[in-house]
C-alpha atoms as a PDB file:
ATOM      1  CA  UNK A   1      12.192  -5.798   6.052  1.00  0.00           C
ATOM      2  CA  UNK A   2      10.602  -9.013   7.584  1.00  0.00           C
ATOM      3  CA  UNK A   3       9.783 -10.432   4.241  1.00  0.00           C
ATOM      4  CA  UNK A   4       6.045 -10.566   5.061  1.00  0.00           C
ATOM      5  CA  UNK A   5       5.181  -9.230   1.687  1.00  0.00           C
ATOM      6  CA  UNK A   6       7.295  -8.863  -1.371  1.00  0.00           C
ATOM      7  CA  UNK A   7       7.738  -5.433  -2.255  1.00  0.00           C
ATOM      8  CA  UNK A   8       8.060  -5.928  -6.234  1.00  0.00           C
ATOM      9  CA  UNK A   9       4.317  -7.768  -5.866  1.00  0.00           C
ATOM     10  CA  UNK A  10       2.718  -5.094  -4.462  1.00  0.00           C
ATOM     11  CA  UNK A  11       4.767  -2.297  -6.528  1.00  0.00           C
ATOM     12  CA  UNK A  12       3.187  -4.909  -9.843  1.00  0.00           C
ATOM     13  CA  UNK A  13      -0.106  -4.759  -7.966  1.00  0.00           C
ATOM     14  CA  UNK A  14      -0.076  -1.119  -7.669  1.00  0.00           C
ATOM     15  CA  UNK A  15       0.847  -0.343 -11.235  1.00  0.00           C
ATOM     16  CA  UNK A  16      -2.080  -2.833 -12.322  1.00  0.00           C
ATOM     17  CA  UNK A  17      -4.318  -1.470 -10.269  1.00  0.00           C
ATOM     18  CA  UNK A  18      -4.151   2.524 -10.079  1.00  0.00           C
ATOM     19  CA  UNK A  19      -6.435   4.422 -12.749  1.00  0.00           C
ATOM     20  CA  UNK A  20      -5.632   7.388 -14.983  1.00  0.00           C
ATOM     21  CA  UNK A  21      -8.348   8.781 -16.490  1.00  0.00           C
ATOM     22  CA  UNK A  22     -11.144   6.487 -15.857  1.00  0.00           C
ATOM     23  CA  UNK A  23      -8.739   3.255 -16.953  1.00  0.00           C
ATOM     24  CA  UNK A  24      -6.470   0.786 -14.996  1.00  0.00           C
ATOM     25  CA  UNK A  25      -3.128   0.589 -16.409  1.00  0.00           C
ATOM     26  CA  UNK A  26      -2.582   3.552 -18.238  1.00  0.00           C
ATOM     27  CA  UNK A  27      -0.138   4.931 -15.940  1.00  0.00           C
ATOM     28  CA  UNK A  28       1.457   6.269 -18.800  1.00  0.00           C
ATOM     29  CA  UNK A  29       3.771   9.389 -17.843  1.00  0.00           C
ATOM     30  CA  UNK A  30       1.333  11.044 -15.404  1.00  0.00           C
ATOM     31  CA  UNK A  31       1.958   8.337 -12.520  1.00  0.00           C
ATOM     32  CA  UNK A  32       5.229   6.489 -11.548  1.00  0.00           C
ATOM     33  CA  UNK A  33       5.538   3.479  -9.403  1.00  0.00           C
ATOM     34  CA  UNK A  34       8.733   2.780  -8.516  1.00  0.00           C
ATOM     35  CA  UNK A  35      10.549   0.905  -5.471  1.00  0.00           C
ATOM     36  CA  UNK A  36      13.729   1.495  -3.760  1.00  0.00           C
ATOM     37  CA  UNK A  37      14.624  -1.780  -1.798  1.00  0.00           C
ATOM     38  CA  UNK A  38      11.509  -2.270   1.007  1.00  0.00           C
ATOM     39  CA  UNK A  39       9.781   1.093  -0.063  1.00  0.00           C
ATOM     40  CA  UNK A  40       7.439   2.303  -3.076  1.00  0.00           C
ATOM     41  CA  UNK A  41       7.705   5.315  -4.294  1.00  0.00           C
ATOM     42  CA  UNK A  42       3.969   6.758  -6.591  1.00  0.00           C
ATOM     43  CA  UNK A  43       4.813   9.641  -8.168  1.00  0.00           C
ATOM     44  CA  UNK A  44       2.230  12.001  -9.788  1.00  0.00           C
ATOM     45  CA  UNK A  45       1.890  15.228 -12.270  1.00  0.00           C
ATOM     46  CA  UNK A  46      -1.792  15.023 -12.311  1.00  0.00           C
ATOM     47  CA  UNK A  47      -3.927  15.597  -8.945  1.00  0.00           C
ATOM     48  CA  UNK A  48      -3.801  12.232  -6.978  1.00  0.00           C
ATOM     49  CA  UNK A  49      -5.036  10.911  -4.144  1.00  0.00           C
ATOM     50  CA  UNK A  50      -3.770   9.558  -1.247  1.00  0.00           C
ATOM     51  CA  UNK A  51      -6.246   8.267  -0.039  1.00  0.00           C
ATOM     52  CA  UNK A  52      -6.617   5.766  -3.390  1.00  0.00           C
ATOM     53  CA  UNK A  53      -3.452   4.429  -2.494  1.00  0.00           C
ATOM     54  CA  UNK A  54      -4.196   3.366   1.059  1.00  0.00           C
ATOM     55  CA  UNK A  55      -7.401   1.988  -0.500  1.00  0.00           C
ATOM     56  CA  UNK A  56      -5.562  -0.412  -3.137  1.00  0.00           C
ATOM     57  CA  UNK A  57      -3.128  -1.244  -0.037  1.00  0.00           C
ATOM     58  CA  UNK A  58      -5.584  -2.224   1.964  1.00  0.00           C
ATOM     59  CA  UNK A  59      -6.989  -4.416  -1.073  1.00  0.00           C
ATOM     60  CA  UNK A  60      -3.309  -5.696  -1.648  1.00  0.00           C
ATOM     61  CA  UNK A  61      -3.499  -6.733   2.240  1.00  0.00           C
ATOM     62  CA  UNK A  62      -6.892  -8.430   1.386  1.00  0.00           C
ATOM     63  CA  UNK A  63      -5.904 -10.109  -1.221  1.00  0.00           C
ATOM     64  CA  UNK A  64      -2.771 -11.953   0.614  1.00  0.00           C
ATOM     65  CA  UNK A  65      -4.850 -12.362   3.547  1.00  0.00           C
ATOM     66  CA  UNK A  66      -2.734  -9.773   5.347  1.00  0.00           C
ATOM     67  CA  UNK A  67      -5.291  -7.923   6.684  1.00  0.00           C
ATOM     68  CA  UNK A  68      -5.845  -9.098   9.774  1.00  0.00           C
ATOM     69  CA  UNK A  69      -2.191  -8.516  10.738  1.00  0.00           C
ATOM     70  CA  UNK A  70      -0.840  -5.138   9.172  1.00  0.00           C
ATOM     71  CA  UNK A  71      -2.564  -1.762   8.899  1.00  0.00           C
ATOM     72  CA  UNK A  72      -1.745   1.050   6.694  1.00  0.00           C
ATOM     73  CA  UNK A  73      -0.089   4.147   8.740  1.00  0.00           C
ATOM     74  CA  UNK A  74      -0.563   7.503   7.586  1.00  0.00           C
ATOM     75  CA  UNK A  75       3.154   8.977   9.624  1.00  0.00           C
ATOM     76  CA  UNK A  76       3.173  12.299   7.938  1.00  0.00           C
ATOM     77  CA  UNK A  77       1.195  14.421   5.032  1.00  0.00           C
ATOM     78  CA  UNK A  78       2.988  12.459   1.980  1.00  0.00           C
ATOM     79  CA  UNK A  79       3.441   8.979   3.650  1.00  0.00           C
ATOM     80  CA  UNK A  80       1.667   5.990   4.466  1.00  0.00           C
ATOM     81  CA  UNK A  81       3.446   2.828   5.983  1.00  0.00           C
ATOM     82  CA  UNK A  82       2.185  -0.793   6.605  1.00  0.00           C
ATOM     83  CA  UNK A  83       2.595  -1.676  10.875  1.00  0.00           C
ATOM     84  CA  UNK A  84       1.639  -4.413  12.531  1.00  0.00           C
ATOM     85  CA  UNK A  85      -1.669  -4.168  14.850  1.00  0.00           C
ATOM     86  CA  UNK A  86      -0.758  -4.381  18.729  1.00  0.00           C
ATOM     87  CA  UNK A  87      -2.560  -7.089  20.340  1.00  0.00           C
ATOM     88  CA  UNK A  88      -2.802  -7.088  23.624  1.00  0.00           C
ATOM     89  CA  UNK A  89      -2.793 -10.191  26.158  1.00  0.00           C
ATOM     90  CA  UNK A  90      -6.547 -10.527  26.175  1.00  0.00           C
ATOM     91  CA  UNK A  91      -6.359 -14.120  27.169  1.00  0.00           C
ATOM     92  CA  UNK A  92      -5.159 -13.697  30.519  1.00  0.00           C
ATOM     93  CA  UNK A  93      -6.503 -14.408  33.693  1.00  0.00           C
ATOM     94  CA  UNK A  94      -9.385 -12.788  35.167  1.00  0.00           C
END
């Protein structure tokens, strides 16, 4: 909700990017991407994996130079969510 990173890019980037069958962008029936104001919704009849889509997140992140300031979350079984890292004071007096 901080407008960090547009969530129509990376719902584009994610229906570029995720393969069916061997091929990017044949999404086809078998996978939907949709989004729902700040969150994106894959949905999938044939076995997915979650794990690809934290992968193509984190290259999303990569790509906007984002990487260094969000991580992707893994909340629950079926979710994964983009936090910032905590950083500490590491700067201060010693």
């Amino acid at each position: 909700d901080d407008n960090i990173i547009e969530p129509k890019d990376l719902e584009k980037f994610l229906s570029n990017k995720i393969k069916v069958e061997g091929k990017t962008g044949n999404l086809g029936e078998k996978v939907v991407v949709s989004r729902e104001k700040s969150k994106i919704h894959v949905t999938a009849e044939s076995p997915f994996s979650k794990r690809y889509l934290k992968y193509l997140s984190k290259k999303y992140l990569k790509m906007q130079q984002l990487r260094d300031f969000l991580r992707v979350v893994a909340p629950n079984k079926t979710t994964y969510e983009l936090r910032y890292f905590k950083h500490s004071e590491e700067n201060e007096e010693e």
